[in-house]
N, C-alpha and C. Protein backbone atom coordinates (compact mmCIF):
# COMPACT_ATOMS: atom_id res chain seq x y z
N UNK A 1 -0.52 45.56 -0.02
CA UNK A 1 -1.71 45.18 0.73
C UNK A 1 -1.67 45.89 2.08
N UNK A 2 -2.96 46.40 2.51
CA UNK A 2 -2.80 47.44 3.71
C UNK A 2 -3.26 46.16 4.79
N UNK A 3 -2.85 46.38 6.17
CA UNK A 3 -2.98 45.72 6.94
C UNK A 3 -3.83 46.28 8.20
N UNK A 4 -5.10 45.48 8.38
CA UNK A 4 -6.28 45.76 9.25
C UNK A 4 -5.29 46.57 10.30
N UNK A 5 -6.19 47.34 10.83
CA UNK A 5 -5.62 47.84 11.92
C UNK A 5 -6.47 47.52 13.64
N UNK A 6 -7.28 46.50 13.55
CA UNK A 6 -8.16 45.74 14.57
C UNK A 6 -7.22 44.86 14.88
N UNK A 7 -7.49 44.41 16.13
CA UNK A 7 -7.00 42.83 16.05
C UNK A 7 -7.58 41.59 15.65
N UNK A 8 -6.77 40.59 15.22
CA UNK A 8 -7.24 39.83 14.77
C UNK A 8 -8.67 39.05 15.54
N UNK A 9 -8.25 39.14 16.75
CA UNK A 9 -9.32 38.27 18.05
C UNK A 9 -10.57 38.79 17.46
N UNK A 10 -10.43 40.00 16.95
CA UNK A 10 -11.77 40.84 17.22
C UNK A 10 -12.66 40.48 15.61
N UNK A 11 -11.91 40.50 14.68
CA UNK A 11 -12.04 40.47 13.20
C UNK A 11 -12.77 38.94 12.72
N UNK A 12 -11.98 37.84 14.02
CA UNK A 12 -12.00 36.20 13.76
C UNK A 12 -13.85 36.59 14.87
N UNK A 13 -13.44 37.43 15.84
CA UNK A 13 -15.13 37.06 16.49
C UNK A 13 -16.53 37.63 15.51
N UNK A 14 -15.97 38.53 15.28
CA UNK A 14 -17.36 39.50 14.18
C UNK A 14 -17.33 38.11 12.80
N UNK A 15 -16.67 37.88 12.46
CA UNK A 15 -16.61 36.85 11.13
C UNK A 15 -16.82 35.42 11.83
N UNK A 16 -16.93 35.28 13.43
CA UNK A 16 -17.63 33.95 13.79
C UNK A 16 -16.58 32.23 13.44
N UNK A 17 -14.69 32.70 13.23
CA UNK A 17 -14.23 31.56 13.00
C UNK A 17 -13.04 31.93 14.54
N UNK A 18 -12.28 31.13 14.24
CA UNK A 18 -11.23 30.94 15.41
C UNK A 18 -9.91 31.31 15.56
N UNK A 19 -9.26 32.03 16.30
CA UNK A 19 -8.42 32.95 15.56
C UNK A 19 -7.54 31.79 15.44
N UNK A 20 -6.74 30.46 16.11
CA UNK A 20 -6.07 29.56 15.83
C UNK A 20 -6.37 29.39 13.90
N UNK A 21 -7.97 28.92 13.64
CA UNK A 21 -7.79 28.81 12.36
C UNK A 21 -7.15 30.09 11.39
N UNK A 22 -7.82 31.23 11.57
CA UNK A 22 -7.23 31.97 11.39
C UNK A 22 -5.47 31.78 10.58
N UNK A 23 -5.02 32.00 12.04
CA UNK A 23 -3.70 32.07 11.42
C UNK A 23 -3.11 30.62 10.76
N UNK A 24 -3.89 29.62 11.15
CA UNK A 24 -3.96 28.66 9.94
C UNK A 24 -3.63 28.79 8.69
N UNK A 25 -5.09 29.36 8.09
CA UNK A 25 -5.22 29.92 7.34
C UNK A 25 -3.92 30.81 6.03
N UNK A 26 -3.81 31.84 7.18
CA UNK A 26 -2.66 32.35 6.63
C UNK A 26 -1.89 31.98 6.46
N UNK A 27 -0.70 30.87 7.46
CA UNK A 27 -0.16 30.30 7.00
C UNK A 27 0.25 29.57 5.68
N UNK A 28 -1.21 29.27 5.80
CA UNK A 28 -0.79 28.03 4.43
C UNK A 28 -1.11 28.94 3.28
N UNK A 29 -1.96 30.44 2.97
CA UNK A 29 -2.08 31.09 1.80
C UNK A 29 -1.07 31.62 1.38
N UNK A 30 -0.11 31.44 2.57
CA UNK A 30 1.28 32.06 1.92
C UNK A 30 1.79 31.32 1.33
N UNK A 31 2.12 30.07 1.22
CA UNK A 31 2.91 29.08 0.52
C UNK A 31 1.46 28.01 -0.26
N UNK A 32 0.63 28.26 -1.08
CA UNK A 32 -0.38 27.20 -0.86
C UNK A 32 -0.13 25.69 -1.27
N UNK A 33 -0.20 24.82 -1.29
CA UNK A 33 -0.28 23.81 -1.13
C UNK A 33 0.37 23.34 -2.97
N UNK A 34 1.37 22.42 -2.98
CA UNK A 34 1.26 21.65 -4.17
C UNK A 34 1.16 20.78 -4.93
N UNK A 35 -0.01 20.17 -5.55
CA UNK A 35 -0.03 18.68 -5.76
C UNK A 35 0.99 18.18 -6.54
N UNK A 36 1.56 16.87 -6.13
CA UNK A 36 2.68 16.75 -7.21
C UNK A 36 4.05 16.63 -6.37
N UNK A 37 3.91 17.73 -5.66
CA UNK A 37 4.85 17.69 -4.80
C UNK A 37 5.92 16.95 -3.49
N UNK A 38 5.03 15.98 -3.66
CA UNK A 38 5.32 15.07 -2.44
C UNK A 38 6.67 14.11 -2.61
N UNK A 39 7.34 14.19 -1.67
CA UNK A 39 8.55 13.12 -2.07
C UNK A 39 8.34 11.77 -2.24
N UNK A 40 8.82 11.36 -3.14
CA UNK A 40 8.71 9.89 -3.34
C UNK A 40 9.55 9.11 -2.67
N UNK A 41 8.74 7.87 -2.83
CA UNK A 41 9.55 6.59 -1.53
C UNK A 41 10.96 6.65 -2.05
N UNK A 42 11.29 6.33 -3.19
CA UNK A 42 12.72 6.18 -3.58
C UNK A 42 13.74 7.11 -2.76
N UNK A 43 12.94 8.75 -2.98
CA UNK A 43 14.27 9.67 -2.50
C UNK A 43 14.23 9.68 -1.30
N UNK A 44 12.80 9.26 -0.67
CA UNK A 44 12.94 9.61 1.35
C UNK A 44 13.34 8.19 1.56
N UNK A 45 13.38 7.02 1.12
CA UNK A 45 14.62 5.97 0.94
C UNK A 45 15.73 6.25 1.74
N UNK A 46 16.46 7.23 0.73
CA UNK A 46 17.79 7.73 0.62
C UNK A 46 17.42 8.53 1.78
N UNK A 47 16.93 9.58 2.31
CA UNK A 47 17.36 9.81 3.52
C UNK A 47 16.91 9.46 4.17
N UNK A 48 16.15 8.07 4.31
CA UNK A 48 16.11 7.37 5.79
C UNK A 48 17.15 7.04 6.23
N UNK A 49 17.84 6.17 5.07
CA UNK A 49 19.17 5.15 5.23
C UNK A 49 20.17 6.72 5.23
N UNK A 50 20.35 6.96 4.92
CA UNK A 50 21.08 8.41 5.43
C UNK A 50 21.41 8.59 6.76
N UNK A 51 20.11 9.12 7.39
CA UNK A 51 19.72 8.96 8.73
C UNK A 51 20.61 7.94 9.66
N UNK A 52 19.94 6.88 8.87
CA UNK A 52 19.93 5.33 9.87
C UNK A 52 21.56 5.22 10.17
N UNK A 53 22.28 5.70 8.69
CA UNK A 53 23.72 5.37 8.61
C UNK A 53 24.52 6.35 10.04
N UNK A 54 24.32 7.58 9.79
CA UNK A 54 24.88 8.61 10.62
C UNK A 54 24.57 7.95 11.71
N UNK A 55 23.51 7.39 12.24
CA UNK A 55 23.51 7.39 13.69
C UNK A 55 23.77 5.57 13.95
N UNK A 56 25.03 5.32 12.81
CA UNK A 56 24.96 3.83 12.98
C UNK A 56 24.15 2.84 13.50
N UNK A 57 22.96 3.08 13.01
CA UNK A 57 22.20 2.09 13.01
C UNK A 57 21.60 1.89 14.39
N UNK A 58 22.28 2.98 15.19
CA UNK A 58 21.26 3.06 16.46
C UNK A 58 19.66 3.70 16.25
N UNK A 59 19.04 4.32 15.72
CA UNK A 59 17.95 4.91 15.08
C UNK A 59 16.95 4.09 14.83
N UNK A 60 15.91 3.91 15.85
CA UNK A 60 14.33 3.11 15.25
C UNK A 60 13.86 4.72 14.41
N UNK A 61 12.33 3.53 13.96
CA UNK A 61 11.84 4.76 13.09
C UNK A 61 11.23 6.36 14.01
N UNK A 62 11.30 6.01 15.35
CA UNK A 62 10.67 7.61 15.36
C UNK A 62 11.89 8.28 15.90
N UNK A 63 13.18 7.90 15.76
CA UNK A 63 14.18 8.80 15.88
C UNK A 63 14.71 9.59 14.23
N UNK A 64 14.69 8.36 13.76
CA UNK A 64 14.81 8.67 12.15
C UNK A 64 13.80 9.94 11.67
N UNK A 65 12.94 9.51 11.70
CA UNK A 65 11.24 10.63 12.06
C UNK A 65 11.92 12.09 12.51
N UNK A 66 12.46 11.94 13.65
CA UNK A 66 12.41 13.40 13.57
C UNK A 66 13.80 13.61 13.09
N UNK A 67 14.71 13.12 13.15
CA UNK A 67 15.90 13.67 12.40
C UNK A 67 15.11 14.26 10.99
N UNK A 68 14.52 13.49 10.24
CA UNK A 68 14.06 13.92 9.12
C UNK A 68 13.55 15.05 9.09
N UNK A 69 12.26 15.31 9.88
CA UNK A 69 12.10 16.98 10.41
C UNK A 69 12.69 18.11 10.16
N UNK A 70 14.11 17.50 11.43
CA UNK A 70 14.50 18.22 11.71
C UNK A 70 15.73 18.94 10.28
N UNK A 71 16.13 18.21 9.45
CA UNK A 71 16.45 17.82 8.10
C UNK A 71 15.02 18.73 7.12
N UNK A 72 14.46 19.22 7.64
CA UNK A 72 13.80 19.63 6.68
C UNK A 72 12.83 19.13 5.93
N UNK A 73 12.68 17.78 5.97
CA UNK A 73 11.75 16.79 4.90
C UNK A 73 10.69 16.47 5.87
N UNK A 74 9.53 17.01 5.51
CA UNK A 74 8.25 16.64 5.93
C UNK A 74 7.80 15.19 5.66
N UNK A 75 7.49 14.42 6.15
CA UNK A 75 7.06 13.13 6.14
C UNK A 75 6.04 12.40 7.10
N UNK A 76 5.06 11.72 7.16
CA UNK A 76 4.29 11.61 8.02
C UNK A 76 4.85 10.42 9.02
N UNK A 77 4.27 10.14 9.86
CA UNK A 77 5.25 8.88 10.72
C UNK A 77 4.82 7.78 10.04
N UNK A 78 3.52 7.28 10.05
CA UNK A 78 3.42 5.88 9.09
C UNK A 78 4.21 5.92 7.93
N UNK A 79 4.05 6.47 7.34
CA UNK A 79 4.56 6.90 5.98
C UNK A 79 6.07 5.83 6.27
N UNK A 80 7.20 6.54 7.55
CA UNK A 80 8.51 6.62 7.02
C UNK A 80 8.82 5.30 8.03
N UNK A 81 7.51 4.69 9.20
CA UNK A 81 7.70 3.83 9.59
C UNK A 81 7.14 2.21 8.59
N UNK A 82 6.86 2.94 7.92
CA UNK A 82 6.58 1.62 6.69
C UNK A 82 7.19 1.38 6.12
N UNK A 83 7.89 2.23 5.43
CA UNK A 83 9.20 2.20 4.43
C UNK A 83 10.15 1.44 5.12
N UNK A 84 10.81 2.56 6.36
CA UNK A 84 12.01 1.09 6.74
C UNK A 84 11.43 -0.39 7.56
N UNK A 85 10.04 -0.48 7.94
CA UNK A 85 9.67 -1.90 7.99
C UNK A 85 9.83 -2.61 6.78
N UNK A 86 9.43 -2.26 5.58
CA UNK A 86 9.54 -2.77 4.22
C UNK A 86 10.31 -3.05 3.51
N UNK A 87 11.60 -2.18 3.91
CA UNK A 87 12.72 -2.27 3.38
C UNK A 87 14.23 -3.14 4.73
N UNK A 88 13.23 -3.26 5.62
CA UNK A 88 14.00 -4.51 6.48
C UNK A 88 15.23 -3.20 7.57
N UNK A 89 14.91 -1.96 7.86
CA UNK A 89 15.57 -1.00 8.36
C UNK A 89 15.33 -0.72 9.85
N UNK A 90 16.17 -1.53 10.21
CA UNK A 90 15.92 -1.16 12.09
C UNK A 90 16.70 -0.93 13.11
N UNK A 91 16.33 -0.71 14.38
CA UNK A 91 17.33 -0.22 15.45
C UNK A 91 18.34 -1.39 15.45
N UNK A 92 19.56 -1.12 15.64
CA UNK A 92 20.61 -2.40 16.32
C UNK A 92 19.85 -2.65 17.67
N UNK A 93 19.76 -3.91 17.93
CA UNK A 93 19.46 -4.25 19.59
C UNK A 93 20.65 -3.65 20.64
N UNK A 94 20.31 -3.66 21.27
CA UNK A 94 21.08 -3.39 22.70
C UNK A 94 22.38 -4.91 22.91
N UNK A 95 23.60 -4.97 23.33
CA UNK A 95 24.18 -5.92 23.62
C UNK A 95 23.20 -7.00 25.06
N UNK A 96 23.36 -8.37 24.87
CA UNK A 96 22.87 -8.79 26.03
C UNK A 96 24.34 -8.46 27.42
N UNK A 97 23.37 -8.96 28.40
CA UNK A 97 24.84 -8.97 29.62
C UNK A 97 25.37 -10.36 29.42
N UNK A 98 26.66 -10.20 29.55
CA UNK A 98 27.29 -11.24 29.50
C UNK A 98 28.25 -11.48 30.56
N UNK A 99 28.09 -12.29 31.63
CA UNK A 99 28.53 -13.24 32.49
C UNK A 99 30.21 -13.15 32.50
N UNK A 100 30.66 -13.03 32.70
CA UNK A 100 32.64 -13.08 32.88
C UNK A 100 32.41 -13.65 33.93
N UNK A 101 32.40 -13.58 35.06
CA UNK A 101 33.20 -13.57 36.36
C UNK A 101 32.01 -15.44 37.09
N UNK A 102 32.32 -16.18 37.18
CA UNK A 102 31.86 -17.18 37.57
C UNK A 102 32.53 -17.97 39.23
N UNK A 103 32.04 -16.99 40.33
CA UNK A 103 32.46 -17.28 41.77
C UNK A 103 32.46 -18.85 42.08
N UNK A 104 30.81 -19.05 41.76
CA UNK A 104 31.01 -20.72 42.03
C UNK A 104 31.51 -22.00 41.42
N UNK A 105 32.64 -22.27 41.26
CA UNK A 105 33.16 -23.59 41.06
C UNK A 105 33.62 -24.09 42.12
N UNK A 106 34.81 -25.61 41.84
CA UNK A 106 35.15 -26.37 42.09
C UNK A 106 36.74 -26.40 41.77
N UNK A 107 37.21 -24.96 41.27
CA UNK A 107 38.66 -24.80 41.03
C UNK A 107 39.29 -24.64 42.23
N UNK A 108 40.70 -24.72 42.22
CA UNK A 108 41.55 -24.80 43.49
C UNK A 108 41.86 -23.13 43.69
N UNK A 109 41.41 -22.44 44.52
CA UNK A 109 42.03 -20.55 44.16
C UNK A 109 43.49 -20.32 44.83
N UNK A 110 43.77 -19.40 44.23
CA UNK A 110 45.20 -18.99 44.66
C UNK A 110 45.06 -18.52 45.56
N UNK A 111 46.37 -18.33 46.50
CA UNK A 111 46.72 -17.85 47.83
C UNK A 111 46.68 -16.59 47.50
N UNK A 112 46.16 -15.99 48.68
CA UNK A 112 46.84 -14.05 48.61
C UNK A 112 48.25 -14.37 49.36
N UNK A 113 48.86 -13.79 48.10
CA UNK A 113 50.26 -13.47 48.54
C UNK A 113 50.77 -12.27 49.10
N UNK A 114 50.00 -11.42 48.17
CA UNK A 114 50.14 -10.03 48.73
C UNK A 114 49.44 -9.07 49.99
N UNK A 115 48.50 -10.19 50.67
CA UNK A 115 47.66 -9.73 52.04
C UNK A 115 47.42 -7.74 51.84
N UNK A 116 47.32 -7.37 50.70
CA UNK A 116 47.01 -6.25 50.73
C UNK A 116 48.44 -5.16 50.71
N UNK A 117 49.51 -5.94 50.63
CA UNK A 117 50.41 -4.93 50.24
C UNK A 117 50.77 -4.36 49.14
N UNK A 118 50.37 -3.38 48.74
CA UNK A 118 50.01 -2.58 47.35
C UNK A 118 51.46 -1.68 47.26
N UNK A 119 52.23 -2.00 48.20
CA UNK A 119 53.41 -0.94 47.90
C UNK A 119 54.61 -1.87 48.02
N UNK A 120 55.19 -2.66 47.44
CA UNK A 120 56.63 -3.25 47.37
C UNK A 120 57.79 -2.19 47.60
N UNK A 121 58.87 -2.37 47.93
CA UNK A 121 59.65 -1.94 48.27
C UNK A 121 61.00 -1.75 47.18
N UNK A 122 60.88 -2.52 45.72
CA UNK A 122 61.84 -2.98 45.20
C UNK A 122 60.91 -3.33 43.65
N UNK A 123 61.19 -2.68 42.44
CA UNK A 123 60.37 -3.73 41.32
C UNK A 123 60.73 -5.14 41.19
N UNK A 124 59.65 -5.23 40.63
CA UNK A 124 59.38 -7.17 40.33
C UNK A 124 59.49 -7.90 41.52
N UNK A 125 58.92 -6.95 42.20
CA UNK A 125 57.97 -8.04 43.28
C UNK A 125 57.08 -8.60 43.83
N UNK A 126 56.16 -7.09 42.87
CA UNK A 126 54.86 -8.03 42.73
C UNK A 126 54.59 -7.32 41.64
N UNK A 127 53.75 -8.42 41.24
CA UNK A 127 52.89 -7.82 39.76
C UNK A 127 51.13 -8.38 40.01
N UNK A 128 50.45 -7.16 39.15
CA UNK A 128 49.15 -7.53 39.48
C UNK A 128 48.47 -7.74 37.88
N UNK A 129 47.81 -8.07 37.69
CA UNK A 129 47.18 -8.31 36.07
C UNK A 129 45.36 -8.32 36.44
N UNK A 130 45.08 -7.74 35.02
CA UNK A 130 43.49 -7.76 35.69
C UNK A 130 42.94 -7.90 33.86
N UNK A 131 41.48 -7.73 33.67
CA UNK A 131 41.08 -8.45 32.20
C UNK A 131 39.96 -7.19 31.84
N UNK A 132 40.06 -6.58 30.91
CA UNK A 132 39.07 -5.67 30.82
C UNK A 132 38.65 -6.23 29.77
N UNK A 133 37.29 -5.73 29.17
CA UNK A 133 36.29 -5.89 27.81
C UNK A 133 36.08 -4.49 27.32
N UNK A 134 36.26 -4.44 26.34
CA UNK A 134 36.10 -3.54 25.28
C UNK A 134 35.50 -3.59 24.28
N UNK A 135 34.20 -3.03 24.03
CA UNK A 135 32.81 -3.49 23.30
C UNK A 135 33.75 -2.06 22.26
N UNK A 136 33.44 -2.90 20.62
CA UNK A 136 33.57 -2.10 19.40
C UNK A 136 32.50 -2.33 18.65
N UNK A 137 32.33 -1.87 17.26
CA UNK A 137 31.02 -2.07 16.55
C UNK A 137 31.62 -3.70 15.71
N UNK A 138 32.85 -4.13 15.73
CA UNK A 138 32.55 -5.59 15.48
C UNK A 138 33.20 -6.59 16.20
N UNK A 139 32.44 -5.93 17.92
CA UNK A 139 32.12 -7.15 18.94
C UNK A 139 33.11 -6.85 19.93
N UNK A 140 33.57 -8.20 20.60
CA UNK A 140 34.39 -7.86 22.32
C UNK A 140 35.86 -7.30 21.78
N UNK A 141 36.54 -6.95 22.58
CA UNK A 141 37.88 -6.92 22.43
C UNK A 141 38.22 -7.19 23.92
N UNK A 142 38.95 -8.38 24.36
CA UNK A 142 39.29 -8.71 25.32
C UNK A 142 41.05 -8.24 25.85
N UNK A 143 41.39 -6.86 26.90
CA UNK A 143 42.90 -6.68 26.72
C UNK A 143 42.94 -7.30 28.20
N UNK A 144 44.25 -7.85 28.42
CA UNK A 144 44.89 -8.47 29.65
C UNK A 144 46.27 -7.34 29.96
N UNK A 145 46.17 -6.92 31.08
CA UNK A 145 47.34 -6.59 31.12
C UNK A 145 47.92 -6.73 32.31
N UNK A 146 49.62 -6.48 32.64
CA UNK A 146 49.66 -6.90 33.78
C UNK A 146 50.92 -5.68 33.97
N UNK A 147 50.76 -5.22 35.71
CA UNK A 147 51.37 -4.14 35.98
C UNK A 147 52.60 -4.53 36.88
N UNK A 148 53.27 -3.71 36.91
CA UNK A 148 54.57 -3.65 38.64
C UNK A 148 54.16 -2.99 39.51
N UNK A 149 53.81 -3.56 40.68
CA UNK A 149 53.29 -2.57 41.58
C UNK A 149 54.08 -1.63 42.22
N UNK A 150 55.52 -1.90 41.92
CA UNK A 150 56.67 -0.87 42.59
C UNK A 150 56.17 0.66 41.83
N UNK A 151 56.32 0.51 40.59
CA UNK A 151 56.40 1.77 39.72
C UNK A 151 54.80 2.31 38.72
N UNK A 152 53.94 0.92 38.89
CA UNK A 152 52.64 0.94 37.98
C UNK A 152 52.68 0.97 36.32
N UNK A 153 54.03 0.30 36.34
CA UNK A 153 54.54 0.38 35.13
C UNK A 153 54.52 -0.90 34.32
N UNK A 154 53.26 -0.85 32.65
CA UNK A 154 52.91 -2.17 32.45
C UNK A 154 54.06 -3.11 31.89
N UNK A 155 54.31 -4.39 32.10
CA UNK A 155 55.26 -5.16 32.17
C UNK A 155 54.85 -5.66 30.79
N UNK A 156 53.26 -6.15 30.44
CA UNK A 156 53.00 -7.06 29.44
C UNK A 156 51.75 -6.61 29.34
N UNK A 157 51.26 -6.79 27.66
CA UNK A 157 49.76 -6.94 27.85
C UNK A 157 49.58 -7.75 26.37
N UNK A 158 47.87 -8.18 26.67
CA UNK A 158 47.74 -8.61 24.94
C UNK A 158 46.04 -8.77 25.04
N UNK A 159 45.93 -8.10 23.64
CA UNK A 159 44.39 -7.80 23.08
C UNK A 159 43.89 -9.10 22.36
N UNK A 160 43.26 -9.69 22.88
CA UNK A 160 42.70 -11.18 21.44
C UNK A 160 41.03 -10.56 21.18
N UNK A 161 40.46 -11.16 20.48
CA UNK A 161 38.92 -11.13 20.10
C UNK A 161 38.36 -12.01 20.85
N UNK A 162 39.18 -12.88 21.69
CA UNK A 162 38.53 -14.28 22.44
C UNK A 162 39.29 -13.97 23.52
N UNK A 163 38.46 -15.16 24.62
CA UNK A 163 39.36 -15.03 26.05
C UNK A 163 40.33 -16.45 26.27
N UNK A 164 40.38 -16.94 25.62
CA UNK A 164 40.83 -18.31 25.44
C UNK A 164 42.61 -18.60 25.76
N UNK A 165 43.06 -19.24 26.64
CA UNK A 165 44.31 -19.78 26.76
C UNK A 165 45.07 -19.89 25.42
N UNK A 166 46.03 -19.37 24.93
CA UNK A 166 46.73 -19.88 23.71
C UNK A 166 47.47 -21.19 24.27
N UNK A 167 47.40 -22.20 23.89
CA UNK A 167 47.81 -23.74 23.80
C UNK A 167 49.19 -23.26 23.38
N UNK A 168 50.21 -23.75 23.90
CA UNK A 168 51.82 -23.84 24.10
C UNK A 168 51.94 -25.36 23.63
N UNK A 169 52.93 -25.46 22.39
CA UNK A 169 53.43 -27.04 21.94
C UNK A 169 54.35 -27.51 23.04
């Protein structure tokens, strides 16, 4: 096939259409269209939950949406936001905040013993302990640990799923 030697601008104005349609046009005569062809719910199913899985379940539908895209599988957005409404497929929520630290009571507080001296002279003379949280995908992990301030060297620690006192018989 020989190829005009005008430009197109000029070819789309004498013929009175738009050169955007135009290359429309072409586009799609190259590959034309096939009925029949369309993926079915079952298999774009499978790569929603595909999707949804890889990005553990962090993924609402218009992230899923374009992963899919970007995956190659054409799909319209209603289309793939119906499916996982239908099939019960959604973002994990966000964790709420959760409260640790409670200033106002009625407990008796400990003395500062250490008035800010962070450097002992001798180990095991002072020790400091502090409580971190550690968010996993099934929930807190609460570690305690406690240091020597001579050397920063940990003395003790322990990981529970709860923050709870272990009860001593």
């Amino acid at each position: 096939m020989r190829r005009n030697t005008q430009p197109v601008s000029l070819s789309c104005e004498v013929l009175g259409v738009s050169t955007s349609g135009c290359h429309e046009y072409r586009r799609r005569s190259g590959t034309p269209a096939q009925p029949g062809k369309r993926i079915g719910n079952d298999t774009l199913l499978v790569h929603i939950r595909a999707v949804h899985t890889e990005s553990r379940g962090e993924y609402g539908w218009p992230r899923v949406w374009k992963q899919l895209l970007i995956n190659g599988i054409r799909v319209g957005k209603e289309r793939e936001r119906r499916l996982m409404h239908d099939h019960g497929i959604k973002a994990r929520g966000k964790r709420k905040f959760k409260a640790t630290t409670d200033s106002n009571h009625s407990m008796p507080v400990a003395p500062n013993r250490l008035a800010r001296g962070f450097a002992p002279a001798a180990p095991n003379t002072a020790w400091t302990s502090d409580v971190t949280y550690i968010a996993t995908d099934e929930g807190w992990l609460y570690l305690a640990v406690i240091l020597d301030l001579f050397n920063r060297e940990v003395v003790g620690w322990s990981m529970k799923r709860h923050m709870r006192q272990d009860q001593q018989p």
